[in-house]
Protein backbone atom coordinates (compact mmCIF):
# COMPACT_ATOMS: atom_id res chain seq x y z
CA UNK A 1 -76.49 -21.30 106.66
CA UNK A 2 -75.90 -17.90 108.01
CA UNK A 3 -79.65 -17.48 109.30
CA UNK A 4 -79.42 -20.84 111.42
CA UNK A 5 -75.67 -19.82 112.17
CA UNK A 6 -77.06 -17.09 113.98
CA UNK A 7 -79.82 -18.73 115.06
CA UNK A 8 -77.57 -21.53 116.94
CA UNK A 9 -75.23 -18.44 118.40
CA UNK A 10 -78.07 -17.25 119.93
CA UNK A 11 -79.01 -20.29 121.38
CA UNK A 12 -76.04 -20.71 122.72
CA UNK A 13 -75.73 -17.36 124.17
CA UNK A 14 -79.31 -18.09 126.15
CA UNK A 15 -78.17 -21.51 127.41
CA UNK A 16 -74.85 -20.40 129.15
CA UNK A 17 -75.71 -16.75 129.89
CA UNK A 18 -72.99 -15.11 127.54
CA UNK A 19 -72.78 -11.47 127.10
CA UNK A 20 -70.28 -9.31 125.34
CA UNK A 21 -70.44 -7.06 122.28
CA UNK A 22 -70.60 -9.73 119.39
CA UNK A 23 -73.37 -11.86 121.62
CA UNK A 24 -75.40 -8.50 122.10
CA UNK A 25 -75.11 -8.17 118.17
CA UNK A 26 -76.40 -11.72 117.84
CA UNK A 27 -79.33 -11.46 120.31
CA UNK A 28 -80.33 -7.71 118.05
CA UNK A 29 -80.10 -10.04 115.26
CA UNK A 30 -82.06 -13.04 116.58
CA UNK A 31 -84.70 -10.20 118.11
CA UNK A 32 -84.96 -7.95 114.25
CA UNK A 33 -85.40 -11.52 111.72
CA UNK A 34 -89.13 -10.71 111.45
CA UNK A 35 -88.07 -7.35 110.69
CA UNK A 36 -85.89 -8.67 107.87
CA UNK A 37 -88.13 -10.96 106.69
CA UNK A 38 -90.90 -8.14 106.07
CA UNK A 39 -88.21 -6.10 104.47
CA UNK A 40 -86.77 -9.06 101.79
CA UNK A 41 -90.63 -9.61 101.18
CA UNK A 42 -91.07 -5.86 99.77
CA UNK A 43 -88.27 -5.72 98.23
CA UNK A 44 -89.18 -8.33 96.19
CA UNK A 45 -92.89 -7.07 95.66
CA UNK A 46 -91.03 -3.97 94.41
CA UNK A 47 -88.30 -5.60 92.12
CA UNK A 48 -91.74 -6.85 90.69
CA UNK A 49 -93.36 -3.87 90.18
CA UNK A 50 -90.91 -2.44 88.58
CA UNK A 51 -90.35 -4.98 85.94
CA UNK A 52 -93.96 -5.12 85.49
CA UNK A 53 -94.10 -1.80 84.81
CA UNK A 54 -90.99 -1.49 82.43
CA UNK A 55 -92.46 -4.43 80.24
CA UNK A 56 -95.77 -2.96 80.16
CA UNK A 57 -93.62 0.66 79.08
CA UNK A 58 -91.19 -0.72 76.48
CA UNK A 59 -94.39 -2.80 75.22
CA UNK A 60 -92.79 -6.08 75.35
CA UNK A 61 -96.26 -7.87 76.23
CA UNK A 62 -97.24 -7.13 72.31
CA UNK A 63 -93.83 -8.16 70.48
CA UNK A 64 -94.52 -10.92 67.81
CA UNK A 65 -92.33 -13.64 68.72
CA UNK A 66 -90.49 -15.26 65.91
CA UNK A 67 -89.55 -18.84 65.81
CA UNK A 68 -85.85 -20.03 65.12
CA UNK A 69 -86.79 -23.49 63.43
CA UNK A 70 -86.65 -24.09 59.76
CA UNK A 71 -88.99 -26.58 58.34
């Protein structure tokens, strides 16, 4: 919602010419979403690395895993 929010602003703000201070900030936003894009991307290749690296450190890829089912 708020991406196409701002993506229909800026439309808008093409179409009829506007200009102003919050249309500026909408047309730096429209201009920067690549930007953001890249930047959501690595943070989520770091949040990975990190965990990977924690789990591989704590050892949690050799804990015996214990079943909770009685027969």
């Amino acid at each position: 919602m708020l991406i196409g929010g701002i993506e229909a602003l800026g439309l808008v703000s093409d179409k009829l010419g506007l200009s102003g201070g919050f249309w500026d900030g909408v047309g730096t936003l429209n201009d920067n979403f690549n930007n953001l894009g890249f930047a959501i991307i690595g943070i989520f290749i770091a949040a990975w690395a990190v965990s990977h690296i924690v789990y591989k450190a704590k050892g949690l890829d050799e804990a015996d895993v214990v079943s909770a089912v009685r027969k």
